[in-house]
Protein backbone atom coordinates (compact mmCIF):
# COMPACT_ATOMS: atom_id res chain seq x y z
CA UNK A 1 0.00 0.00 0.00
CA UNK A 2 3.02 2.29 0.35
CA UNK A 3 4.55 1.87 -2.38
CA UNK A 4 1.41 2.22 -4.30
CA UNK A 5 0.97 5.36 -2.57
CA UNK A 6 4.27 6.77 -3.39
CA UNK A 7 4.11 5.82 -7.37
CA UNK A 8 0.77 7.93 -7.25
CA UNK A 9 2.21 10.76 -5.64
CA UNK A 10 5.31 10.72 -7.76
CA UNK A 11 3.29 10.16 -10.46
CA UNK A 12 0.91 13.45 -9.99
CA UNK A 13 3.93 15.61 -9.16
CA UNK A 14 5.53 14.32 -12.70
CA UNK A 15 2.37 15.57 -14.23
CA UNK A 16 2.59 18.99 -12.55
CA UNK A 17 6.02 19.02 -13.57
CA UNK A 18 5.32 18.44 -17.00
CA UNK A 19 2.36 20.73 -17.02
CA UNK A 20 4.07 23.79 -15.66
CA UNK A 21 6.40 23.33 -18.81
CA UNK A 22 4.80 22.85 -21.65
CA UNK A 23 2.39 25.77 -20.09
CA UNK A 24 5.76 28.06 -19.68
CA UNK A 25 6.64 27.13 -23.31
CA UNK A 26 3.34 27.86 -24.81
CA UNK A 27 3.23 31.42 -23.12
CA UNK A 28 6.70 32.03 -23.64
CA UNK A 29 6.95 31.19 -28.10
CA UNK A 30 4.37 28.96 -28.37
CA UNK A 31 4.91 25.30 -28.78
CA UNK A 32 6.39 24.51 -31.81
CA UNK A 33 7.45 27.91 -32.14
CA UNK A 34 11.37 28.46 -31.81
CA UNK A 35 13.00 31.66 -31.15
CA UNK A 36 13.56 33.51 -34.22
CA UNK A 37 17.19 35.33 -33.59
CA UNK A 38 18.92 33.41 -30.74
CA UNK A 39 19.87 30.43 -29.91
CA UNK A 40 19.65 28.73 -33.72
CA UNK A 41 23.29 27.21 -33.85
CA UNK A 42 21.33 23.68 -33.25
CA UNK A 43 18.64 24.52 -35.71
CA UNK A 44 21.45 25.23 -38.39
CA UNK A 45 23.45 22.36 -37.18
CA UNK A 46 20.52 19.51 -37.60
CA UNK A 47 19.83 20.82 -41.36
CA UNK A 48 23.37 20.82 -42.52
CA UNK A 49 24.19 17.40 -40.88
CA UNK A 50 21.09 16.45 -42.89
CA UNK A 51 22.43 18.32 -46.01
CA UNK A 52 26.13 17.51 -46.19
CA UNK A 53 26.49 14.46 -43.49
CA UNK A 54 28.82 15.36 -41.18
CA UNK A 55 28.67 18.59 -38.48
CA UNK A 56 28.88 22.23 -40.19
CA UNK A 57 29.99 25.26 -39.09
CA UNK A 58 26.86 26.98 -37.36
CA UNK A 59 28.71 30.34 -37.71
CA UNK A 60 28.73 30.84 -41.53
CA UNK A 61 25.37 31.27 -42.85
CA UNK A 62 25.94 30.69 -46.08
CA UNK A 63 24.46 27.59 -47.90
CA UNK A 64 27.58 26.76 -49.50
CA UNK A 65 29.82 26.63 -46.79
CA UNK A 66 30.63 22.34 -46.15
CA UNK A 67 33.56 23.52 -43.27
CA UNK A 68 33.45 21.16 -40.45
CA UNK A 69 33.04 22.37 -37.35
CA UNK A 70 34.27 21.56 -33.56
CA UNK A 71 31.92 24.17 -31.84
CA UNK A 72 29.34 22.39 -30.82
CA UNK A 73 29.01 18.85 -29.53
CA UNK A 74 27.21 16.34 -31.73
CA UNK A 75 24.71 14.68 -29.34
CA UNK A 76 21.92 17.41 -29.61
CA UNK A 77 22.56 17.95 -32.94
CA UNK A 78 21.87 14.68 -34.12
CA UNK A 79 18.17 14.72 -32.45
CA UNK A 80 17.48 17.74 -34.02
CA UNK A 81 18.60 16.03 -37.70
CA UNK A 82 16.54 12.97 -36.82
CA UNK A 83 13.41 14.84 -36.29
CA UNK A 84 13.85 17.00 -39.15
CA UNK A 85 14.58 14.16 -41.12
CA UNK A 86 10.98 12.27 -39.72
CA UNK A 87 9.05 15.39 -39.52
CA UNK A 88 10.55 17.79 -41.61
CA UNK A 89 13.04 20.71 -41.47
CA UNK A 90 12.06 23.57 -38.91
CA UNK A 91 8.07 22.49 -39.31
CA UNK A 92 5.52 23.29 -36.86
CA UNK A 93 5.54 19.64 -35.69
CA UNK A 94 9.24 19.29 -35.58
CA UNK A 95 9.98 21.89 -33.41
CA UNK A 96 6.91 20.77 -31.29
CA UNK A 97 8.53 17.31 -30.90
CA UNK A 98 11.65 19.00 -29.36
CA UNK A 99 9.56 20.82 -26.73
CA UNK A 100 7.47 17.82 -26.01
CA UNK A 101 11.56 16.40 -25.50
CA UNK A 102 12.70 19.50 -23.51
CA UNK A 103 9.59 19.42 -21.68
CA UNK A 104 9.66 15.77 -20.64
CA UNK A 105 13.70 15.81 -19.86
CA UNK A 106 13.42 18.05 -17.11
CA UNK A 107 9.82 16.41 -15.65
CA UNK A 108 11.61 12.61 -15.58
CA UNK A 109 14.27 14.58 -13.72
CA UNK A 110 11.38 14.56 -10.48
CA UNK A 111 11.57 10.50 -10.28
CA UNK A 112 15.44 10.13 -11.17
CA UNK A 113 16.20 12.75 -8.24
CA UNK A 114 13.77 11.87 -5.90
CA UNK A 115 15.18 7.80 -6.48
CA UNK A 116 18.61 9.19 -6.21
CA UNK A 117 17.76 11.09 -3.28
CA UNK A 118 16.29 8.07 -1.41
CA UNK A 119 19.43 5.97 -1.97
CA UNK A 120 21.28 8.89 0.20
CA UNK A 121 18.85 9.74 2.92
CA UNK A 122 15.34 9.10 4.16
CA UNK A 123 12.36 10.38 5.73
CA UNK A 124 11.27 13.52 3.88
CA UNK A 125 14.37 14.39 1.80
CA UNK A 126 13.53 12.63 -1.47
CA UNK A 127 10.11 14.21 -1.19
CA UNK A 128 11.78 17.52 -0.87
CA UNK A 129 13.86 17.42 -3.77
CA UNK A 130 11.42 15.51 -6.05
CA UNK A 131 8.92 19.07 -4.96
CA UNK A 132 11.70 21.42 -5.94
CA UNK A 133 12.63 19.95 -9.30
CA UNK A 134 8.86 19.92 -10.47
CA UNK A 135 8.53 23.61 -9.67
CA UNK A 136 12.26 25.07 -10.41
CA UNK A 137 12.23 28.01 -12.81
CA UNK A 138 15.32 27.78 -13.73
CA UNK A 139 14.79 23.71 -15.16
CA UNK A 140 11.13 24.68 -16.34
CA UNK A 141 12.13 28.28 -17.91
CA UNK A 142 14.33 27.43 -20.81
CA UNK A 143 11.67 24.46 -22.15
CA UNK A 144 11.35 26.70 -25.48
CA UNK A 145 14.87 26.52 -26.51
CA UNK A 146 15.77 24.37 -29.21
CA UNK A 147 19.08 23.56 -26.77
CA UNK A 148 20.70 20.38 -24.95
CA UNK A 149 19.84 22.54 -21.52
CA UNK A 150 16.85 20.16 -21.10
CA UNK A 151 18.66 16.82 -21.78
CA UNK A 152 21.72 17.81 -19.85
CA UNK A 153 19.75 18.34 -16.98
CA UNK A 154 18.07 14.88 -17.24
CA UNK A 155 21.70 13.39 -18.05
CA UNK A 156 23.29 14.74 -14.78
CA UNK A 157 20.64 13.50 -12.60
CA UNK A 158 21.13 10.12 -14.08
CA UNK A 159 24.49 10.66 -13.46
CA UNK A 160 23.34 11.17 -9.65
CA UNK A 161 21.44 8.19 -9.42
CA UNK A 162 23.86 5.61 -11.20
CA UNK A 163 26.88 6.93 -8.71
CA UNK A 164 24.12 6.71 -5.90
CA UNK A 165 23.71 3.59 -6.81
CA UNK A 166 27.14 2.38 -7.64
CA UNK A 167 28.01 3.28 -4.21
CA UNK A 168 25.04 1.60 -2.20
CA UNK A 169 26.04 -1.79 -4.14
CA UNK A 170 29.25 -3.65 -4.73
CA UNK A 171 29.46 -2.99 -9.19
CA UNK A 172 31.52 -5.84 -11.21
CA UNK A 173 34.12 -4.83 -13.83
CA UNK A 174 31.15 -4.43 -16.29
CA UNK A 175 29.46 -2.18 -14.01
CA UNK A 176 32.24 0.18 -13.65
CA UNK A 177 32.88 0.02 -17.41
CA UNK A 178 29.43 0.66 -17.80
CA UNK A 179 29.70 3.77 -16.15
CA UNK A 180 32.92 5.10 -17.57
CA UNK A 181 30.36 4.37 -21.06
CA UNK A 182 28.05 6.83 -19.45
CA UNK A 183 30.64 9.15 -18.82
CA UNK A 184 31.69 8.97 -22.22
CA UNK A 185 28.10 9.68 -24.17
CA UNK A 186 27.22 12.35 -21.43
CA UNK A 187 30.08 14.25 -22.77
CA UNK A 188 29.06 13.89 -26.51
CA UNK A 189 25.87 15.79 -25.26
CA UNK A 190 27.68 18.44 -23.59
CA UNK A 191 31.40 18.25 -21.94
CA UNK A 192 30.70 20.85 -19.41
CA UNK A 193 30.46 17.91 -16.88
CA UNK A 194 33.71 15.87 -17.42
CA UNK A 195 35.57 18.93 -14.48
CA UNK A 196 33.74 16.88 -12.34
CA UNK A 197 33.92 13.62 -13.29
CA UNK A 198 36.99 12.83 -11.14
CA UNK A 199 34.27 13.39 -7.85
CA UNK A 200 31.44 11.60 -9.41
CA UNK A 201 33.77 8.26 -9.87
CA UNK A 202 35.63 8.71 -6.87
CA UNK A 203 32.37 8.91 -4.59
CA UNK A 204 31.34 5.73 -5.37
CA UNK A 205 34.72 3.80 -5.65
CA UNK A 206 35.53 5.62 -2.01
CA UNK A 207 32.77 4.25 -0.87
CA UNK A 208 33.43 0.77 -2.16
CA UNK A 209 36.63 0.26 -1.51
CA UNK A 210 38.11 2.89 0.79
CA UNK A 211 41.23 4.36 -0.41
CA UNK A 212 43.13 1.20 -0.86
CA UNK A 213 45.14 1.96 -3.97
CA UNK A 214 44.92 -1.29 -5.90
CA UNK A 215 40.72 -1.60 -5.46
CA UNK A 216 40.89 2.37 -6.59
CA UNK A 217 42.86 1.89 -9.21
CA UNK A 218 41.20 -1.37 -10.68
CA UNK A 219 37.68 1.00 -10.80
CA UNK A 220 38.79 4.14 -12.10
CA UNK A 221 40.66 2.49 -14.34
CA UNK A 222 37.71 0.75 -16.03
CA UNK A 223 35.76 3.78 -16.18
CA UNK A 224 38.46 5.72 -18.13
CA UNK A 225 38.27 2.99 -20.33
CA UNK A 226 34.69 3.13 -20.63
CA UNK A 227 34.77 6.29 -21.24
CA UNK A 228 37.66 6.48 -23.92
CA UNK A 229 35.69 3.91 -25.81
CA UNK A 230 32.81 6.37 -26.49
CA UNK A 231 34.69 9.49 -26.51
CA UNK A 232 37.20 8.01 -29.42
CA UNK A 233 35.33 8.56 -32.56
CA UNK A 234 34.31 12.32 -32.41
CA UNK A 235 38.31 12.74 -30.91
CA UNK A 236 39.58 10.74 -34.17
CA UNK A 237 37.16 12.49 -36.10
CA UNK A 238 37.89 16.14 -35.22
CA UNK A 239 41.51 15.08 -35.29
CA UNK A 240 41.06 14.12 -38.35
CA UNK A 241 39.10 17.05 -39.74
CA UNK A 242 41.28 19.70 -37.53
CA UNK A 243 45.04 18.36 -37.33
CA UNK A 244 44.54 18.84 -33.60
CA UNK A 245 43.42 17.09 -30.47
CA UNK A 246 39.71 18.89 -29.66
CA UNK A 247 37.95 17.33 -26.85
CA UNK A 248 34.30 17.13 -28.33
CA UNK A 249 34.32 20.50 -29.07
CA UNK A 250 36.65 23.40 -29.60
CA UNK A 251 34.94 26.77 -28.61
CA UNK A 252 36.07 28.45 -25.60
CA UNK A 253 37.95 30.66 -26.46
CA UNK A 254 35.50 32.49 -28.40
CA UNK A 255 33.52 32.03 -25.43
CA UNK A 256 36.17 33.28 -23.01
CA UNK A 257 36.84 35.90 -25.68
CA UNK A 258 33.16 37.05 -25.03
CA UNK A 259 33.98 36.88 -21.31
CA UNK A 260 36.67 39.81 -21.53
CA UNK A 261 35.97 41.59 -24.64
CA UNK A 262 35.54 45.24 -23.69
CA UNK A 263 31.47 45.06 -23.46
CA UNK A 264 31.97 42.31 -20.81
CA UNK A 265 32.50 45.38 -18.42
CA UNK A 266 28.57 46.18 -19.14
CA UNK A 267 26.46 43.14 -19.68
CA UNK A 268 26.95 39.81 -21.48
CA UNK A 269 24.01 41.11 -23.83
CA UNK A 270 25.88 44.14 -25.10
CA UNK A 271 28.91 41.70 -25.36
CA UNK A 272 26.89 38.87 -27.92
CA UNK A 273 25.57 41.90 -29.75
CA UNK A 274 28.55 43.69 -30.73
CA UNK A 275 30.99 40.47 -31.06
CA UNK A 276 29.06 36.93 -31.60
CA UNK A 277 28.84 36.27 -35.37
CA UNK A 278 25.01 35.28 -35.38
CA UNK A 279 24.05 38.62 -33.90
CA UNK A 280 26.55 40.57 -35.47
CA UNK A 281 26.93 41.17 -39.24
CA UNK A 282 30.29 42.31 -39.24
CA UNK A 283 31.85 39.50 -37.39
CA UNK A 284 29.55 37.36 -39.62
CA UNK A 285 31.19 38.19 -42.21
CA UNK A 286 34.56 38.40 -40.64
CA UNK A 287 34.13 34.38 -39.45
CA UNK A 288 33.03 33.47 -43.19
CA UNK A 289 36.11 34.96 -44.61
CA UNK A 290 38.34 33.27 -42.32
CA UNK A 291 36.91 30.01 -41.58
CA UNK A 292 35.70 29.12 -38.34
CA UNK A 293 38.73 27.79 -36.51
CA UNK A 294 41.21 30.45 -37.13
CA UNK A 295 38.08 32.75 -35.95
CA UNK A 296 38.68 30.68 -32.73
CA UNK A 297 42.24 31.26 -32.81
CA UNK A 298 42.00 34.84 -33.57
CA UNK A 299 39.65 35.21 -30.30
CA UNK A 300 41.89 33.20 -28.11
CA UNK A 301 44.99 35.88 -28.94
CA UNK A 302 42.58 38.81 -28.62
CA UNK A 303 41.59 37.16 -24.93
CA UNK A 304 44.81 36.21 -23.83
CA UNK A 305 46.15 39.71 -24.54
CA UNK A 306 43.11 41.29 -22.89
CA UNK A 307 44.00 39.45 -20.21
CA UNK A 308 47.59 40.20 -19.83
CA UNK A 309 46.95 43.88 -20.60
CA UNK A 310 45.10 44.48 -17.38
CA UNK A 311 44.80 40.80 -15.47
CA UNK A 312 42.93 42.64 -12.35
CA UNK A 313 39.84 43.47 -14.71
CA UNK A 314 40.06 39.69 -15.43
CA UNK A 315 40.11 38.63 -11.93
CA UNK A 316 37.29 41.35 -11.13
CA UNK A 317 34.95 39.87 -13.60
CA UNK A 318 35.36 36.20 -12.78
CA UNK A 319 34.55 37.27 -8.52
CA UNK A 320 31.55 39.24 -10.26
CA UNK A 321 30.61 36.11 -12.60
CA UNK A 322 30.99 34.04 -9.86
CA UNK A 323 28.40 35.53 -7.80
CA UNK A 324 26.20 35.67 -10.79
CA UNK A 325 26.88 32.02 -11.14
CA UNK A 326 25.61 31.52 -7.65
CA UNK A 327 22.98 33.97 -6.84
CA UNK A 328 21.45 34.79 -10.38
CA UNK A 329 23.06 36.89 -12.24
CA UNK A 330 22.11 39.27 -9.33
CA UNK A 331 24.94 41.72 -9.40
CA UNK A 332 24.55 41.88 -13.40
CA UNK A 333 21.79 42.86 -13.22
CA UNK A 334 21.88 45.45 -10.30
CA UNK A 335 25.09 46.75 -11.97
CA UNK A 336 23.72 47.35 -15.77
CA UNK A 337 20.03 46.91 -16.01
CA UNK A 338 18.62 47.64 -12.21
CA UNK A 339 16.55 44.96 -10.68
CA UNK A 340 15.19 42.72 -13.24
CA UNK A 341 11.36 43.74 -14.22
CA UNK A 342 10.48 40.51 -15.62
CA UNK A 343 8.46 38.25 -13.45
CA UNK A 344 10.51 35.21 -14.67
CA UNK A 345 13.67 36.68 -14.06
CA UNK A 346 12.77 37.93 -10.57
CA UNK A 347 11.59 33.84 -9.39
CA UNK A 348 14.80 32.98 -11.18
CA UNK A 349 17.12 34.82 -9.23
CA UNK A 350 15.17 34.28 -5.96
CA UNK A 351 15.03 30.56 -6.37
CA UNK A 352 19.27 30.72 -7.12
CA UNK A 353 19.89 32.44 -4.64
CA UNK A 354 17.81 30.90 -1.82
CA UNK A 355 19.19 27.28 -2.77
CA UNK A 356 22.44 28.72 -1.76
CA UNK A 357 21.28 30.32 0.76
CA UNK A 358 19.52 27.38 1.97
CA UNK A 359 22.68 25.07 1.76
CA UNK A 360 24.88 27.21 3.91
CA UNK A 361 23.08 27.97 6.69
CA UNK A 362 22.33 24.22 6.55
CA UNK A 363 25.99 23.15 6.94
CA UNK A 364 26.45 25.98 9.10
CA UNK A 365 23.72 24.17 11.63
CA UNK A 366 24.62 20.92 10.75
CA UNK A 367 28.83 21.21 11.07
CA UNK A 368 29.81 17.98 9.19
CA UNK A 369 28.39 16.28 6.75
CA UNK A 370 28.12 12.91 5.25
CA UNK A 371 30.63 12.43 2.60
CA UNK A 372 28.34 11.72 -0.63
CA UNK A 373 27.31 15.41 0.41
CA UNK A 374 30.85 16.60 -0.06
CA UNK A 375 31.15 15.25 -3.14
CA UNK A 376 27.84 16.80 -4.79
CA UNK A 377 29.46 19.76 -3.44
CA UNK A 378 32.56 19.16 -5.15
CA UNK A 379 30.32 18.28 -8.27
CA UNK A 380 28.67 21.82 -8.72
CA UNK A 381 31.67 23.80 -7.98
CA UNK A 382 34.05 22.27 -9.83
CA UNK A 383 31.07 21.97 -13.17
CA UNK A 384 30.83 26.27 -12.30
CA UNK A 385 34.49 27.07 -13.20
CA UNK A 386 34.68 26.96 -16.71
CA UNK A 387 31.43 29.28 -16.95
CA UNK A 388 33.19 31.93 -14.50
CA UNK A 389 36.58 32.10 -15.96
CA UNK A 390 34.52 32.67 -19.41
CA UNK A 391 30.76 34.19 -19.51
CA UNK A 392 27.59 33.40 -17.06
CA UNK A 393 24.22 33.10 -17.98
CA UNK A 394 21.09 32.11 -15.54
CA UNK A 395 20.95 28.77 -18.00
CA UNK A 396 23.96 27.51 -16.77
CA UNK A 397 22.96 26.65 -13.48
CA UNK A 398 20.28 24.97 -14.93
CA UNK A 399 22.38 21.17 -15.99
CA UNK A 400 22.70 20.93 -11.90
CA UNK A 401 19.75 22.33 -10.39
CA UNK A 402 18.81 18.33 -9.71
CA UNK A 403 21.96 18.14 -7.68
CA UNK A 404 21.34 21.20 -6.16
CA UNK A 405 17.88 20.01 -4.75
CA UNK A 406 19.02 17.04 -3.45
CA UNK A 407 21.58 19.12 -1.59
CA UNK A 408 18.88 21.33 -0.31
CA UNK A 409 16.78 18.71 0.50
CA UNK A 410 19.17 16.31 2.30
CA UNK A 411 21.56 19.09 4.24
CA UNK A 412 18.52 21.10 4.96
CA UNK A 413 16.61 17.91 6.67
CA UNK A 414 20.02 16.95 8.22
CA UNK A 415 20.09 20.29 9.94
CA UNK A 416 16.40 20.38 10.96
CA UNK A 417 17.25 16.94 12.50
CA UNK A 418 20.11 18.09 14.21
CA UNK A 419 18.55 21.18 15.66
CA UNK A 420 15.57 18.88 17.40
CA UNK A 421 18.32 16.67 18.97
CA UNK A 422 20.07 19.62 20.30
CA UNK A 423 17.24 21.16 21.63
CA UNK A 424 15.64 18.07 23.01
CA UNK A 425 19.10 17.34 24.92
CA UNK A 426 19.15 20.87 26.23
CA UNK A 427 15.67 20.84 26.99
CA UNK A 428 16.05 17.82 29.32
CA UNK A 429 19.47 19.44 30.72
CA UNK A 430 17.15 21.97 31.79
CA UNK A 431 14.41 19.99 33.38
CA UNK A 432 13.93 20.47 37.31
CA UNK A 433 14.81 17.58 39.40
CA UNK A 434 12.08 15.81 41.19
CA UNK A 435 12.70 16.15 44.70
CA UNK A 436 12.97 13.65 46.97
């Protein structure tokens, strides 16, 4: 009877979930409806992988243009050619399939966290997290994007749940290589992860096996193998194509380029406008003259000299991007556009910044914690570098908002325990002796 309770409560928040985003998507485009300006690379990248069979440059518009590309990894891309290829390039029910996907992604990602979060602690922490994920702006407000935000999402709390697993259960050799295999085809989705992946296979291992170095060494190794396996052919093939070892894909320094360009001082808007090729024409034009990897080159030498021209401007806008990171893009905002206006990006930054909020005055209450905690921890700061040493948007935090619930949830129920023992024990410090 429990259980069947629990599937029907699981199963009516799933619904909610999925409810609030195909709702959010409707009002926001409407469904089937992609933006029309920003965020197309994907949209250009599933018709020319259609067109030409292999992954083209997203940056040069013209139709003519067969130069392979590294910017993008190919995961995403190839959904978007298969369901362009089934229901026909940028149609109404094409696009409406990849909401339906983007919508669904981030609803499973209520049962996968609150099963993950079960496997780590009981009473009402699953339930907790499970509630947050169904009603998190920040995983139900980018639904209309044709972008892996969705899937990556889904795809780290996976992640979650296999290492949960993993560690609650003694694997075989096949079960670690299994996971390295995981590893491997989360990274073809979106790399972003792999900073982390050295905490998300040493949690479970730890927990195994201690740190006894042969019993360590026997599981990571099998995982790096896993993972090598999958990673290999997009590494041979961009060696190939390239003459260069590109993990998966080769843009950051454009990206860090439109961390430090000299707009980066106002907002990360002004910065896309006046230097990312899709929004401007005259670096459009610039990218299609050059081709699209010295373009990448050229921005790495124009970053790294920004850089070393004034480094303390650097440093001051990773600190400011890393608060952003953390509490919503809060200072950005503040700084260049006052308090945002918009509803949405109001519960955003209120929701970002009272997870934090929520986790630190937990492990202030609670003191220490139980190690799978410290490695989530390790997990979402280590995944945040990359995006503050280049450029921060609110949809970055949105690939480990499930880890972030179940860190709310669990340290924040760990704390509320904690505080009831305390003041239990104090209370019967306190009580009067009976007197004789």
């Amino acid at each position: 009877m429990r259980n069947r309770r629990t599937r029907i409560f699981l199963a009516v928040l799933f619904v909610v979930a999925l409810a609030l985003r195909l709702g959010f998507c409707a009002q926001k485009t409407g469904l089937g409806t992609p933006l029309e300006r920003d965020y197309r690379e994907y949209i250009a990248l599933g018709q020319r992988l259609l067109a030409y069979g292999t992954v083209v440059s997203p940056l040069i518009l013209t139709e003519t243009d067969q130069t392979p590309s590294a910017l993008l990894p190919p995961g995403y891309t190839a959904l978007v050619a298969v369901t362009y290829a089934v229901l026909g390039i940028e149609s109404f029910s094409s696009h409406l399939a990849l909401h339906i996907v983007n919508a669904l992604a981030t609803s499973l990602c209520v049962l996968v966290v609150f099963r993950a979060t079960r496997l780590m602690a009981g009473g009402w922490a699953p339930w907790i997290a499970a509630g947050l994920v169904a009603v998190n702006p920040t995983l139900l407000g980018f639904t209309h994007l044709i972008w892996e935000t969705n899937l990556l999402a889904l795809a780290v709390a996976l992640t979650i749940w296999l290492g949960a697993s993993l560690a609650t259960r003694r694997p075989s050799s096949v079960g670690w290589l299994g996971f390295g295999l995981w590893l491997g085809l989360l990274a073809m989705l979106n790399p972003a992860l792999t900073a982390a992946y050295p905490f998300l296979v040493l949690w479970p291992v730890v927990k195994q096996h201690g740190w006894r170095p042969p019993a360590v060494a026997r599981s990571v190794g099998l995982t790096v193998v896993g993972w090598a396996i999958a990673v290999a052919p997009w590494t041979v093939r961009n060696y190939v194509h390239f003459g260069e070892l590109i993990y998966i894909r080769g843009g950051f320094m454009e990206e860090l380029w439109l961390g430090v360009c000299p707009e980066a001082d106002t907002n990360l808007g002004t910065a896309f406008t006046s230097q990312f090729p899709l929004l401007n024409e005259d670096a459009q034009r610039h990218v299609a003259a050059v081709g699209e990897r010295a373009y990448i080159e050229e921005c790495g030498r124009r970053a790294t000299e920004a850089i070393a021209a004034d480094p303390w401007r650097w440093c001051r806008l990773v600190m400011r991007r890393t608060a952003d990171y953390w509490l919503g893009t809060l200072f950005s905002l503040a700084s260049a556009d006052g308090l945002p206006k918009n509803l949405q990006r109001l519960l955003l930054t209120m929701f970002m910044f009272g997870e934090v909020f929520v986790i630190v005055v937990s492990l202030a209450v609670r003191g220490p914690v139980r190690a799978e905690m410290r490695w989530l921890l390790a997990t979402v700061l280590s995944f945040s570098i990359v995006f503050c040493l280049t450029h921060v948007q609110v949809r970055f935090r949105a690939p480990i908002e499930p880890i972030m619930a179940v860190l709310v949830a669990v340290l924040a129920s760990g704390a509320y325990a904690g505080w009831r023992e305390g003041r239990a024990s104090r209370s019967s410090h306190r009580a009067p002796r009976r007197m004789v």
